[in-house]
C-alpha atoms as a PDB file:
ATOM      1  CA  UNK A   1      -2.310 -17.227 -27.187  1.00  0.00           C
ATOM      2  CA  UNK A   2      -3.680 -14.407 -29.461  1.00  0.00           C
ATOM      3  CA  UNK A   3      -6.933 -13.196 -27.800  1.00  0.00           C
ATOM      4  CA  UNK A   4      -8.367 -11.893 -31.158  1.00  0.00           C
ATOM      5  CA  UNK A   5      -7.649 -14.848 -32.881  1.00  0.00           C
ATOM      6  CA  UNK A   6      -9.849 -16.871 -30.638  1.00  0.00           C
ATOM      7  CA  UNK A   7     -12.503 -14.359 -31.073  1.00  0.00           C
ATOM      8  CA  UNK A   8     -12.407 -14.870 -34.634  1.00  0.00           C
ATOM      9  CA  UNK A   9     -11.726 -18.198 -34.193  1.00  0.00           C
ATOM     10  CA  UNK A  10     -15.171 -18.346 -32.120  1.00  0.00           C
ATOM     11  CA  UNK A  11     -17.382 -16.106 -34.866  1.00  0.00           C
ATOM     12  CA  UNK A  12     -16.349 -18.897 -37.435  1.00  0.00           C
ATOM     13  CA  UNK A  13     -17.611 -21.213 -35.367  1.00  0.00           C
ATOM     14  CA  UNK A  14     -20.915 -19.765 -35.350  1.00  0.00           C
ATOM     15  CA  UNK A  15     -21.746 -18.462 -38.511  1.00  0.00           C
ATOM     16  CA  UNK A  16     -19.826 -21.068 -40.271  1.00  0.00           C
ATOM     17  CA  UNK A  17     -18.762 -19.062 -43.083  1.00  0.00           C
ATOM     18  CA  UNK A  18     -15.398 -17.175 -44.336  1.00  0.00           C
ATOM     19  CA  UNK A  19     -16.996 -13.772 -45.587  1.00  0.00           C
ATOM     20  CA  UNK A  20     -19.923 -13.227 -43.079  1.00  0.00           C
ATOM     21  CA  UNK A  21     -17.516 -14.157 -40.248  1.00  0.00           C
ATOM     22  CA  UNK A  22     -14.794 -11.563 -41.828  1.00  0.00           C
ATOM     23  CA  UNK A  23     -17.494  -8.642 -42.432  1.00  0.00           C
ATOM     24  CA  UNK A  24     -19.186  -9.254 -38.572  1.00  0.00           C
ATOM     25  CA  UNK A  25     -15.882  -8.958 -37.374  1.00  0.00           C
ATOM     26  CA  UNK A  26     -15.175  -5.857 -39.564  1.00  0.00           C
ATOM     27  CA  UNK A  27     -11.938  -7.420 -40.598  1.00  0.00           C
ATOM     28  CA  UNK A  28     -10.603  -8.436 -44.383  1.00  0.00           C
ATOM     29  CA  UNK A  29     -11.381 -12.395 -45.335  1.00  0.00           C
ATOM     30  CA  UNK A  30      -7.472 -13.408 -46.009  1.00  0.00           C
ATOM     31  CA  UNK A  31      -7.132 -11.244 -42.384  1.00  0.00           C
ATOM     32  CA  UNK A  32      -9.633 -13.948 -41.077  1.00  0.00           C
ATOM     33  CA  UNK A  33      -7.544 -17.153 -42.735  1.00  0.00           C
ATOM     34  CA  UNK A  34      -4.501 -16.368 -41.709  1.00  0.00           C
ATOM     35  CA  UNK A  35      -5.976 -15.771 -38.242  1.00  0.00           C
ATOM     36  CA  UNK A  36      -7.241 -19.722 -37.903  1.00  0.00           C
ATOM     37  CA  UNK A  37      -4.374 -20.505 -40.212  1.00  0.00           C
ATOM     38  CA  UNK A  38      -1.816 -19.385 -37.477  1.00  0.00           C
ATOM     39  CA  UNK A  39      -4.446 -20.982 -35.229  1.00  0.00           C
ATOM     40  CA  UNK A  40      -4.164 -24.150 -36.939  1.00  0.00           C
ATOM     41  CA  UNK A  41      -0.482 -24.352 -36.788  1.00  0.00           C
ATOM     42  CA  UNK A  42      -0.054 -23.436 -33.249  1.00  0.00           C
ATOM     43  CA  UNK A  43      -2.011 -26.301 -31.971  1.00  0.00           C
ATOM     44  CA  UNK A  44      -0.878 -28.856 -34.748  1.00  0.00           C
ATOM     45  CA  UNK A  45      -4.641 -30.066 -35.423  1.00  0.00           C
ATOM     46  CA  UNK A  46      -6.738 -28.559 -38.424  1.00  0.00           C
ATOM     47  CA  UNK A  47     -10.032 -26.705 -36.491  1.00  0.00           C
ATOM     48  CA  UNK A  48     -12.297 -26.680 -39.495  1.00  0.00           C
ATOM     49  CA  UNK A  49     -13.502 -28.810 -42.427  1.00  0.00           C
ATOM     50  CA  UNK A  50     -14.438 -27.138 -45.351  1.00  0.00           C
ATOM     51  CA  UNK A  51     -17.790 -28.194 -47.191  1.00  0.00           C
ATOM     52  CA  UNK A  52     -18.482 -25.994 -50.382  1.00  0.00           C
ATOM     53  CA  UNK A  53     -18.142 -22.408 -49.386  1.00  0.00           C
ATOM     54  CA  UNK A  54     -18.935 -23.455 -45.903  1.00  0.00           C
ATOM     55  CA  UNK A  55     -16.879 -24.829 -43.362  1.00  0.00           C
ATOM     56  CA  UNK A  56     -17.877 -26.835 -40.198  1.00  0.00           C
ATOM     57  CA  UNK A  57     -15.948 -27.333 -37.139  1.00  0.00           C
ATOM     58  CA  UNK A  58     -13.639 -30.041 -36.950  1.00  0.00           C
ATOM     59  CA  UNK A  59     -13.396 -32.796 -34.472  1.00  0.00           C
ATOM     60  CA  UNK A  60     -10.604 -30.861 -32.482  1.00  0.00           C
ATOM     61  CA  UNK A  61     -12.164 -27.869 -33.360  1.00  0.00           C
ATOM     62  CA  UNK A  62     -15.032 -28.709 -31.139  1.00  0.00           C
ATOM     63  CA  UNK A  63     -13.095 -29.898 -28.578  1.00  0.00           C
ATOM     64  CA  UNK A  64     -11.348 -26.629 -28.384  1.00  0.00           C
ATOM     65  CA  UNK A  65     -14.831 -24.444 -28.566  1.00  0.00           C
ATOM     66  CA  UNK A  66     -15.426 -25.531 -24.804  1.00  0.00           C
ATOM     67  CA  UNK A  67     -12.122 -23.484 -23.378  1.00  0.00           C
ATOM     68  CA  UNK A  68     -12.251 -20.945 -25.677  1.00  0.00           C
ATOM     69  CA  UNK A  69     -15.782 -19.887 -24.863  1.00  0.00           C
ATOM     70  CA  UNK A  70     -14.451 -20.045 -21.505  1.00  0.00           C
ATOM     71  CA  UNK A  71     -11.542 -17.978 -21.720  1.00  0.00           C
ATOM     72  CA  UNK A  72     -13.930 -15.092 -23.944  1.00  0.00           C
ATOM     73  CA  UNK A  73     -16.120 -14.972 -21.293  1.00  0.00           C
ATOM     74  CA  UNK A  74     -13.804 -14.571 -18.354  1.00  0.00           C
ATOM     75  CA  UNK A  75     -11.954 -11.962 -20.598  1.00  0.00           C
ATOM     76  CA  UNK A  76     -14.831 -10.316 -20.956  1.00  0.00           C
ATOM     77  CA  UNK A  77     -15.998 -10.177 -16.803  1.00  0.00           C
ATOM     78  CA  UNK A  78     -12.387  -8.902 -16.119  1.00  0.00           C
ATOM     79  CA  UNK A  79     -12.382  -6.137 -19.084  1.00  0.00           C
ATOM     80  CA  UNK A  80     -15.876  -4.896 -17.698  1.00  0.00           C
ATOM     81  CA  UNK A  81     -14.242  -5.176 -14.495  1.00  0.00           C
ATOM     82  CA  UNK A  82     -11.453  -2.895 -15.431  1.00  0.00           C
ATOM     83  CA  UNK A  83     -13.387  -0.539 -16.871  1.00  0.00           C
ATOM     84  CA  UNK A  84     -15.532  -0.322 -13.665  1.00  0.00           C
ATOM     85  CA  UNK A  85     -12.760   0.164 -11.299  1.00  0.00           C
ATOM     86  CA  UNK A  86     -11.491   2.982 -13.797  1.00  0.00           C
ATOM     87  CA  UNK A  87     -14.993   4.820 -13.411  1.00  0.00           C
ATOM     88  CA  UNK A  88     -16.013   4.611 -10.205  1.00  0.00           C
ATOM     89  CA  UNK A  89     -14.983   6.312  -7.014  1.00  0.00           C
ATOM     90  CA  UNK A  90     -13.528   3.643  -5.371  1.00  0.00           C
ATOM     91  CA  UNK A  91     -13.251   3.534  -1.553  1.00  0.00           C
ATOM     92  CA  UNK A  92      -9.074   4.057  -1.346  1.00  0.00           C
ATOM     93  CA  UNK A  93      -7.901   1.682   1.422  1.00  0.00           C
ATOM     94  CA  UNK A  94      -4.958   3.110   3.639  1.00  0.00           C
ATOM     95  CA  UNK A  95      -3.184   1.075   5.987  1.00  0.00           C
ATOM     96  CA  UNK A  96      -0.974   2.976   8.694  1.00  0.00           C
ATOM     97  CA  UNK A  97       1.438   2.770  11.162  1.00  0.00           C
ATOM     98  CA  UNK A  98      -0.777   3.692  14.712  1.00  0.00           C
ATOM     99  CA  UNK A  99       2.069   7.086  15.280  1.00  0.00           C
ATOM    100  CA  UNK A 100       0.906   8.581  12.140  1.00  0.00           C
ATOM    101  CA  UNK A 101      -3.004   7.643  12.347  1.00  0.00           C
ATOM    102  CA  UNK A 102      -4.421  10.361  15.031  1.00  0.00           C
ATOM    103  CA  UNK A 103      -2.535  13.861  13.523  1.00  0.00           C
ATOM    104  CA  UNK A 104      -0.340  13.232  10.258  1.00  0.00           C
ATOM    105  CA  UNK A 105      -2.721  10.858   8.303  1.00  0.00           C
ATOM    106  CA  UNK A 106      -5.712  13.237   8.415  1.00  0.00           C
ATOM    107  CA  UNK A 107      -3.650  16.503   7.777  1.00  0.00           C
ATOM    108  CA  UNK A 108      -2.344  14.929   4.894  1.00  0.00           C
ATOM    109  CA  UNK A 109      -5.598  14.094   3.317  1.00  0.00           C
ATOM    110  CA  UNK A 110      -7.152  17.373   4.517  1.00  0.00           C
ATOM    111  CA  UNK A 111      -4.431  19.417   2.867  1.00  0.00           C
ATOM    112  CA  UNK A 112      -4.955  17.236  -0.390  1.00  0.00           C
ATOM    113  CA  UNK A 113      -8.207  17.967  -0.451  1.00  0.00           C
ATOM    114  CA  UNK A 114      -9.529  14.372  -0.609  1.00  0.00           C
ATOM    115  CA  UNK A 115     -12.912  13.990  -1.363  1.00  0.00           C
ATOM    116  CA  UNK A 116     -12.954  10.478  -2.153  1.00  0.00           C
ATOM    117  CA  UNK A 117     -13.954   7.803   0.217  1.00  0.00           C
ATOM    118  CA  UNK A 118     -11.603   5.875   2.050  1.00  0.00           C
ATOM    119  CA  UNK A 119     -10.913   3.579   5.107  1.00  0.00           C
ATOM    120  CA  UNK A 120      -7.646   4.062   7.366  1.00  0.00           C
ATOM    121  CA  UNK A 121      -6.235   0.813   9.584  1.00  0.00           C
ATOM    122  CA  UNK A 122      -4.152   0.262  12.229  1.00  0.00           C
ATOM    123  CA  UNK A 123      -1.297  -1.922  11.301  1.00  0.00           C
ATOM    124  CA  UNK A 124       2.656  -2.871  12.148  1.00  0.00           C
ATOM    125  CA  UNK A 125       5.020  -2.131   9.529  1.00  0.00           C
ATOM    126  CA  UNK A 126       5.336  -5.932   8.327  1.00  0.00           C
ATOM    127  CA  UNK A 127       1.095  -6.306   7.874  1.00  0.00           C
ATOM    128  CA  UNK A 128       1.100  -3.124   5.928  1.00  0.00           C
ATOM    129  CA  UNK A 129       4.081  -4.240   3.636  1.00  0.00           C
ATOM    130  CA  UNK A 130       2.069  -7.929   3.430  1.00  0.00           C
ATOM    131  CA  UNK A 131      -1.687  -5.682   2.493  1.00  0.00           C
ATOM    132  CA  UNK A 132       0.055  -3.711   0.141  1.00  0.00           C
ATOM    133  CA  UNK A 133       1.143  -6.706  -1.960  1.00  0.00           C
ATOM    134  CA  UNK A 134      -1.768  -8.812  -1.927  1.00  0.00           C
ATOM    135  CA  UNK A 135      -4.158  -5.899  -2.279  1.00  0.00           C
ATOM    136  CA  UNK A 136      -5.645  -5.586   0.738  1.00  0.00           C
ATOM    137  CA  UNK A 137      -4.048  -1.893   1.301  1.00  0.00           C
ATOM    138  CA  UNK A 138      -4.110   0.694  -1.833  1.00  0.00           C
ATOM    139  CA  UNK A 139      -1.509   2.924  -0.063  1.00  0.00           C
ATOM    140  CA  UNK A 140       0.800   2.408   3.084  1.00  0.00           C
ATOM    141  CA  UNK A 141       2.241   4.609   5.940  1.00  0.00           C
ATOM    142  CA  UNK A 142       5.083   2.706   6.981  1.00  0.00           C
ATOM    143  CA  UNK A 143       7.903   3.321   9.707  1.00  0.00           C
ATOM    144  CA  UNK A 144      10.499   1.208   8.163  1.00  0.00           C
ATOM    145  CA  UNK A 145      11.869   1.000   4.575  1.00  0.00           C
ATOM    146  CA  UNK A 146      10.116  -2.167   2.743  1.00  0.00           C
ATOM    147  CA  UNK A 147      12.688  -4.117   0.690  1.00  0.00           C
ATOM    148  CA  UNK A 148      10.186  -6.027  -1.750  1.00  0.00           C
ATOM    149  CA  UNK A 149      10.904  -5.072  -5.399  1.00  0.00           C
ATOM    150  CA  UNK A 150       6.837  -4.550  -6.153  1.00  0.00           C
ATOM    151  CA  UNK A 151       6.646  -1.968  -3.803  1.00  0.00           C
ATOM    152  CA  UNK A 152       7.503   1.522  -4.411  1.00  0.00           C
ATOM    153  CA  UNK A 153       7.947   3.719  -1.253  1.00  0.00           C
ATOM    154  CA  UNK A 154       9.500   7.602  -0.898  1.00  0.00           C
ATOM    155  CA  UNK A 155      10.098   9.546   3.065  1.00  0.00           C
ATOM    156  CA  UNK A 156       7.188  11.865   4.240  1.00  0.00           C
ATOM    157  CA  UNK A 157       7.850  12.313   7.826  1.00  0.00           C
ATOM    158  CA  UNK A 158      11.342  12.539   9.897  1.00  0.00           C
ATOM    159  CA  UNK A 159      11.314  11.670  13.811  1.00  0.00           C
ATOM    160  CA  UNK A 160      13.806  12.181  16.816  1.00  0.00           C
ATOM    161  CA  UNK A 161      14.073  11.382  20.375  1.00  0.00           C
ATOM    162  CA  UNK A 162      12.350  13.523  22.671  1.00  0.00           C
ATOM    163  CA  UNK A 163      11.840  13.906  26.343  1.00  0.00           C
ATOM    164  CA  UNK A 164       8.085  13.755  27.278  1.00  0.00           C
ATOM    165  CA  UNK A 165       7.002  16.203  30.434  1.00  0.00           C
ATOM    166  CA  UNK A 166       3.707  16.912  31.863  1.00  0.00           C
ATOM    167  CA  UNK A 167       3.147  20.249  32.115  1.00  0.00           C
ATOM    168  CA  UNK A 168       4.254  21.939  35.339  1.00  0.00           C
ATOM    169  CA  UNK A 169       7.403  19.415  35.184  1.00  0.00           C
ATOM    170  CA  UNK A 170      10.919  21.165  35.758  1.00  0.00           C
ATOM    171  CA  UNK A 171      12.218  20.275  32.612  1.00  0.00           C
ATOM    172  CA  UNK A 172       9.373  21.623  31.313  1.00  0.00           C
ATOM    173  CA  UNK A 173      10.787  25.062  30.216  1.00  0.00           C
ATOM    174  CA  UNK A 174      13.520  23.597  28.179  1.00  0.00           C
ATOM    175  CA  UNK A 175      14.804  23.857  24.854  1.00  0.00           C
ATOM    176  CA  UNK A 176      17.023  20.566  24.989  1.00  0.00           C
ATOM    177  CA  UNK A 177      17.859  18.390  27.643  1.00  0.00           C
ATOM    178  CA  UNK A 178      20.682  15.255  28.065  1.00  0.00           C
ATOM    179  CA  UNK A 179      19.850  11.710  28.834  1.00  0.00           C
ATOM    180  CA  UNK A 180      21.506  12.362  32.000  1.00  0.00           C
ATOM    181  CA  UNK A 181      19.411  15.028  33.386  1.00  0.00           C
ATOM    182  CA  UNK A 182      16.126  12.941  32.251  1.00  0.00           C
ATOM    183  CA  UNK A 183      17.374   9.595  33.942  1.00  0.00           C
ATOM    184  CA  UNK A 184      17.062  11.605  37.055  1.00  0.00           C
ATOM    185  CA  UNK A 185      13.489  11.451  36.967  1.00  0.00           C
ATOM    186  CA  UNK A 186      10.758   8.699  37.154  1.00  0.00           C
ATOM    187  CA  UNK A 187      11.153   6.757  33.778  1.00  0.00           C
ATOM    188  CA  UNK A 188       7.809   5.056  31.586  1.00  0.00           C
ATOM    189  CA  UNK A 189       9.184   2.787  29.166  1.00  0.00           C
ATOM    190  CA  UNK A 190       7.399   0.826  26.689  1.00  0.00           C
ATOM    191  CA  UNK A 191       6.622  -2.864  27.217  1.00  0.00           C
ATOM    192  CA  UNK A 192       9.153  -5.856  26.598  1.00  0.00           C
ATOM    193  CA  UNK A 193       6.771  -6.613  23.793  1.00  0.00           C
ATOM    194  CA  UNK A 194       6.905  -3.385  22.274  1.00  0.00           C
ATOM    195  CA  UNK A 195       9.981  -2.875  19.149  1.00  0.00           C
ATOM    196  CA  UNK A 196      10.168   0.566  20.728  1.00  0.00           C
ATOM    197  CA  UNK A 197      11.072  -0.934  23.734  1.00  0.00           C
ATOM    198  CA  UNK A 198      14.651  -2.103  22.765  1.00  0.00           C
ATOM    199  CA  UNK A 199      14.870   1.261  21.284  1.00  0.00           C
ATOM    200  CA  UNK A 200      14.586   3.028  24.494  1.00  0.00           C
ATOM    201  CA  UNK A 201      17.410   0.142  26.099  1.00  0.00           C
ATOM    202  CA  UNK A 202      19.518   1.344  23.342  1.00  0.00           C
ATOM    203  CA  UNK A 203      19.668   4.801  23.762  1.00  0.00           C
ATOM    204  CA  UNK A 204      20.158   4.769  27.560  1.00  0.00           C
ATOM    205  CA  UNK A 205      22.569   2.097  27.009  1.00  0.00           C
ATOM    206  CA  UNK A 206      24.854   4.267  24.531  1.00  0.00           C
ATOM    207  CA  UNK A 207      25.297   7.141  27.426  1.00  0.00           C
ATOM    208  CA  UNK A 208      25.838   4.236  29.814  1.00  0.00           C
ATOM    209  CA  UNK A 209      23.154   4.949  31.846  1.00  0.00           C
ATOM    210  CA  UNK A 210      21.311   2.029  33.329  1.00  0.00           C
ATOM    211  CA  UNK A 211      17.343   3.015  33.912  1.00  0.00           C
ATOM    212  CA  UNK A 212      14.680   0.803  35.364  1.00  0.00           C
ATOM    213  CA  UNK A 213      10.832   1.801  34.564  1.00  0.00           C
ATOM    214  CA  UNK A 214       8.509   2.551  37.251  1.00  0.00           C
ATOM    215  CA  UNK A 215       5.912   1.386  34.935  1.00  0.00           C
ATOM    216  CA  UNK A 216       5.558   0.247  31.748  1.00  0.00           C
ATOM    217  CA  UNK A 217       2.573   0.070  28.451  1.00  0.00           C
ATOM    218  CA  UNK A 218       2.862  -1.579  25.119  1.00  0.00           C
ATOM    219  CA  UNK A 219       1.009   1.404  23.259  1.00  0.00           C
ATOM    220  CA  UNK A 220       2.452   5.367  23.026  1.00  0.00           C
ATOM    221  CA  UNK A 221      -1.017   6.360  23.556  1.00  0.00           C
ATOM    222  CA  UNK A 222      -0.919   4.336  27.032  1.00  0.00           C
ATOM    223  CA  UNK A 223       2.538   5.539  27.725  1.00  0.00           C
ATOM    224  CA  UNK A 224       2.102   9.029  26.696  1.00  0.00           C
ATOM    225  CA  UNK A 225      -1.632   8.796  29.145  1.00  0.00           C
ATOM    226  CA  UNK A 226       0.610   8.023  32.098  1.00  0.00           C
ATOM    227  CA  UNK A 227       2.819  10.932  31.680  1.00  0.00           C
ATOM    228  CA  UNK A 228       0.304  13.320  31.758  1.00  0.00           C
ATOM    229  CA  UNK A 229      -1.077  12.051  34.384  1.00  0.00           C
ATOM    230  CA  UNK A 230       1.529  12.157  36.494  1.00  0.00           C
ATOM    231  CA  UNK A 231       3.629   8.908  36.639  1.00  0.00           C
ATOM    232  CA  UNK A 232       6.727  10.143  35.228  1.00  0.00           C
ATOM    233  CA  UNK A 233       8.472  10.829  32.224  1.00  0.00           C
ATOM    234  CA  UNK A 234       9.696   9.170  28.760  1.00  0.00           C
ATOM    235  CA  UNK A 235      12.210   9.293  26.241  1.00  0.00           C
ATOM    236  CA  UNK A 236      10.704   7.966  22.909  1.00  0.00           C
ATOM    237  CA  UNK A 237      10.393   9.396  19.160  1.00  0.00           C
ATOM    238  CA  UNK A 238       8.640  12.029  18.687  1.00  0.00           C
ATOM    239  CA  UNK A 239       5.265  11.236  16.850  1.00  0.00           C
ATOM    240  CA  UNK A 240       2.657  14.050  16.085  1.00  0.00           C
ATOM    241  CA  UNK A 241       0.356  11.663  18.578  1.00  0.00           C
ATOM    242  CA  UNK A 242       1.944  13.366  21.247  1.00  0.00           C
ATOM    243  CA  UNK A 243       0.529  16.676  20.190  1.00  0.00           C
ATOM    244  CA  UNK A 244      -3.048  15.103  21.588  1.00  0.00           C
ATOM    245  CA  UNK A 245      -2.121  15.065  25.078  1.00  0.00           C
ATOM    246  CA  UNK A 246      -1.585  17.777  27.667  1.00  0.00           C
ATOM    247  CA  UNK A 247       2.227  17.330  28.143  1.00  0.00           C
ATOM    248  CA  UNK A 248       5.561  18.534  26.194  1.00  0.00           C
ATOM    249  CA  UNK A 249       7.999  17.173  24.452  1.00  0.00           C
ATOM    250  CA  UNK A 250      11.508  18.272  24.972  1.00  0.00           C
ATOM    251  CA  UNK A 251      14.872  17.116  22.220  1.00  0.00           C
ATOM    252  CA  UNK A 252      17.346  14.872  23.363  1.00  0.00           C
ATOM    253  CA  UNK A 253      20.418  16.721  22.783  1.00  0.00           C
ATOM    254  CA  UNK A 254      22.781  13.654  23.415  1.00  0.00           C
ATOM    255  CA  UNK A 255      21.057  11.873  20.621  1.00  0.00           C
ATOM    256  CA  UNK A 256      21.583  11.278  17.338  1.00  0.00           C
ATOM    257  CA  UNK A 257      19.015   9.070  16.402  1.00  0.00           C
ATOM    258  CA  UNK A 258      16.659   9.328  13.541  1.00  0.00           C
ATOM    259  CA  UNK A 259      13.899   7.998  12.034  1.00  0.00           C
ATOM    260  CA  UNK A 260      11.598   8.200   8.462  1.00  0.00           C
ATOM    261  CA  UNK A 261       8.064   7.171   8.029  1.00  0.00           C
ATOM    262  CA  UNK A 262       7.465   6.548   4.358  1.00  0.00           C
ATOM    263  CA  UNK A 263       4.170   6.331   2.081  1.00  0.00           C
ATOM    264  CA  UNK A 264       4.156   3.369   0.379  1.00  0.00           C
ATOM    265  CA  UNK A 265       2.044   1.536  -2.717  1.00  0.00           C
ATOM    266  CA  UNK A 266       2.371  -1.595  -5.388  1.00  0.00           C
ATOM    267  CA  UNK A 267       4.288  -0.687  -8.438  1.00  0.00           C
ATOM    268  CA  UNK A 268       2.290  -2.438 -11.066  1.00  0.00           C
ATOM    269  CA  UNK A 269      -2.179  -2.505 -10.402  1.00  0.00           C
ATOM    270  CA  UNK A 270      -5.113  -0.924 -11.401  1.00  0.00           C
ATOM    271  CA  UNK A 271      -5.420   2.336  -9.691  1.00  0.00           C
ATOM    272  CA  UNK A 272      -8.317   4.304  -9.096  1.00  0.00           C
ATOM    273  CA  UNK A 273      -7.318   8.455 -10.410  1.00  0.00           C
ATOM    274  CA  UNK A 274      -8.203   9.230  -6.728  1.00  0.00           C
ATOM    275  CA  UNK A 275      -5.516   6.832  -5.046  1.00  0.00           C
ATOM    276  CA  UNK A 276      -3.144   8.023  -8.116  1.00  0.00           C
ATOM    277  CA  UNK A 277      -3.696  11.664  -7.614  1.00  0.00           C
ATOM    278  CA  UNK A 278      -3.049  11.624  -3.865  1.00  0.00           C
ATOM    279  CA  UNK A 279       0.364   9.111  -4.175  1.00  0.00           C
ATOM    280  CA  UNK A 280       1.751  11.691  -6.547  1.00  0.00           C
ATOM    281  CA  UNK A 281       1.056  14.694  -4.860  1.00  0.00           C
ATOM    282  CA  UNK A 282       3.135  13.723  -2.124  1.00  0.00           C
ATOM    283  CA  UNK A 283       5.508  12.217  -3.649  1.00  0.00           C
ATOM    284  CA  UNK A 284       5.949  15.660  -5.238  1.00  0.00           C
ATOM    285  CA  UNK A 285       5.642  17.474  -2.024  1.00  0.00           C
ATOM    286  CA  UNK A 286       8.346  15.121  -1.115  1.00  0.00           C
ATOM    287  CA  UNK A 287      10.650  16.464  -3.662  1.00  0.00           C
ATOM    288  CA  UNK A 288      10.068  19.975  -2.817  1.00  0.00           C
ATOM    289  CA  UNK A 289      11.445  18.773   0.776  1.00  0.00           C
ATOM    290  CA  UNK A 290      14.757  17.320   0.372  1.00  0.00           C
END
């Protein structure tokens, strides 16, 4: 289907004539034939009888008016559409992993410069990847890589496993510390319904160290509120959140475990320049990193 050739297909139709229809549309009058000609031939039907230097529309040619006024007009909404998403500032929707959403998230935009508006949620790694494809994100902060092919994703942030102290603690003073010397002390683990919880099995489990939580929460936050107050310590990635609470965070020496938080966005859409601009520049700062 040849969008032009409906429009002239739908001029013909209403001035009913070869040459005014050719000069409105600013086009040459064998231009304008071959147009319904082609027309013609595509849908095996003839779309207009001729009567003198006039022509009229056909039987099927009336039938056919009905969809393609239809089609013109919705063409039309979406290309005004387009053009207003273009233009305007639109409010740039970011969805986020909840480690990245108190510190990294508004650094990042602060040392952009954003001035555009935009709306930051709260969301797992799956719901981001699932918002990101059916538009309900513009740009994702993700903690795993995404393997759909209409996403394109590049590392921002690297984490590790850290010991986490409250001040005044006796590890506090300490560069590094083993798995062994933290399993000596109270343990808060995460929540059985927590993926970080397994995470924390594993890496006890690897220095064959058994370790049973005097308490437990499903959120860092909650976790992270419990060691500085007092209730005892945790081994867990280290997330910038951390940084908001009145304890310290100490490397695991014994482990080797890593982890990348990516930024994340459809390949193919209609971007604002504003979403654009800030995608690129850090996927360029990116760069600079590795």
């Amino acid at each position: 289907m040849n969008i032009e050739y409906l429009k002239y297909f739908a001029e013909l139709a209403k001035v009913q004539h070869y040459g005014k229809a050719a000069k409105a549309l600013n086009i040459s009058q064998p231009g304008l034939s071959h147009a319904i000609k082609t027309l013609e031939e595509e849908y095996g039907v003839p779309l207009f009888l001729r009567e003198g230097r006039n022509v009229s529309l056909s039987q099927y040619g009336k039938e056919l008016m009905q969809d393609v006024e239809e089609i013109l007009d919705a063409y039309l909404r979406m290309e005004e559409r387009a053009a207003g998403l273009k233009n305007q500032e639109k409010t740039v929707r970011i969805g986020t992993v909840y480690p990245l959403a108190p510190g990294t998230i508004p650094r990042m935009l602060r040392e952009f410069g954003a001035t555009f508006p935009f709306i930051v949620y709260n969301r797992m790694t799956p719901e981001i990847a699932e918002g990101l494809l059916n538009g309900k994100y513009d740009i994702g902060f993700c903690s795993d890589l995404l393997k759909s092919e209409d996403l394109e994703y590049y590392p921002i942030l690297e984490s590790y496993i850290a010991a986490v102290v409250p001040k005044g603690h006796p590890l506090e003073k300490r560069d590094t510390v083993s798995l062994k010397e933290v399993a000596k002390y109270p343990q808060i683990m995460f929540s059985k319904t927590s993926g970080f919880r397994s995470l924390q099995e594993q890496i006890f489990a690897e220095e064959g160290i058994k370790v049973k939580p005097v308490c437990s929460a499903e959120e860092i936050e909650v976790v992270t509120g419990l060691v500085e107050n007092g209730f005892g310590i945790s081994v867990l990635p280290y997330m910038d959140i951390v940084r908001l609470h009145n304890i310290v965070t100490i490397p695991v020496q014994t482990s080797t475990w890593k982890s990348k938080f990516y930024i994340a966005r459809r390949k193919y859409g209609i971007r604002s320049e504003q979403e654009e601009a800030f995608f690129r520049y850090w996927k360029r700062e990116n760069k600079r990193g590795d």
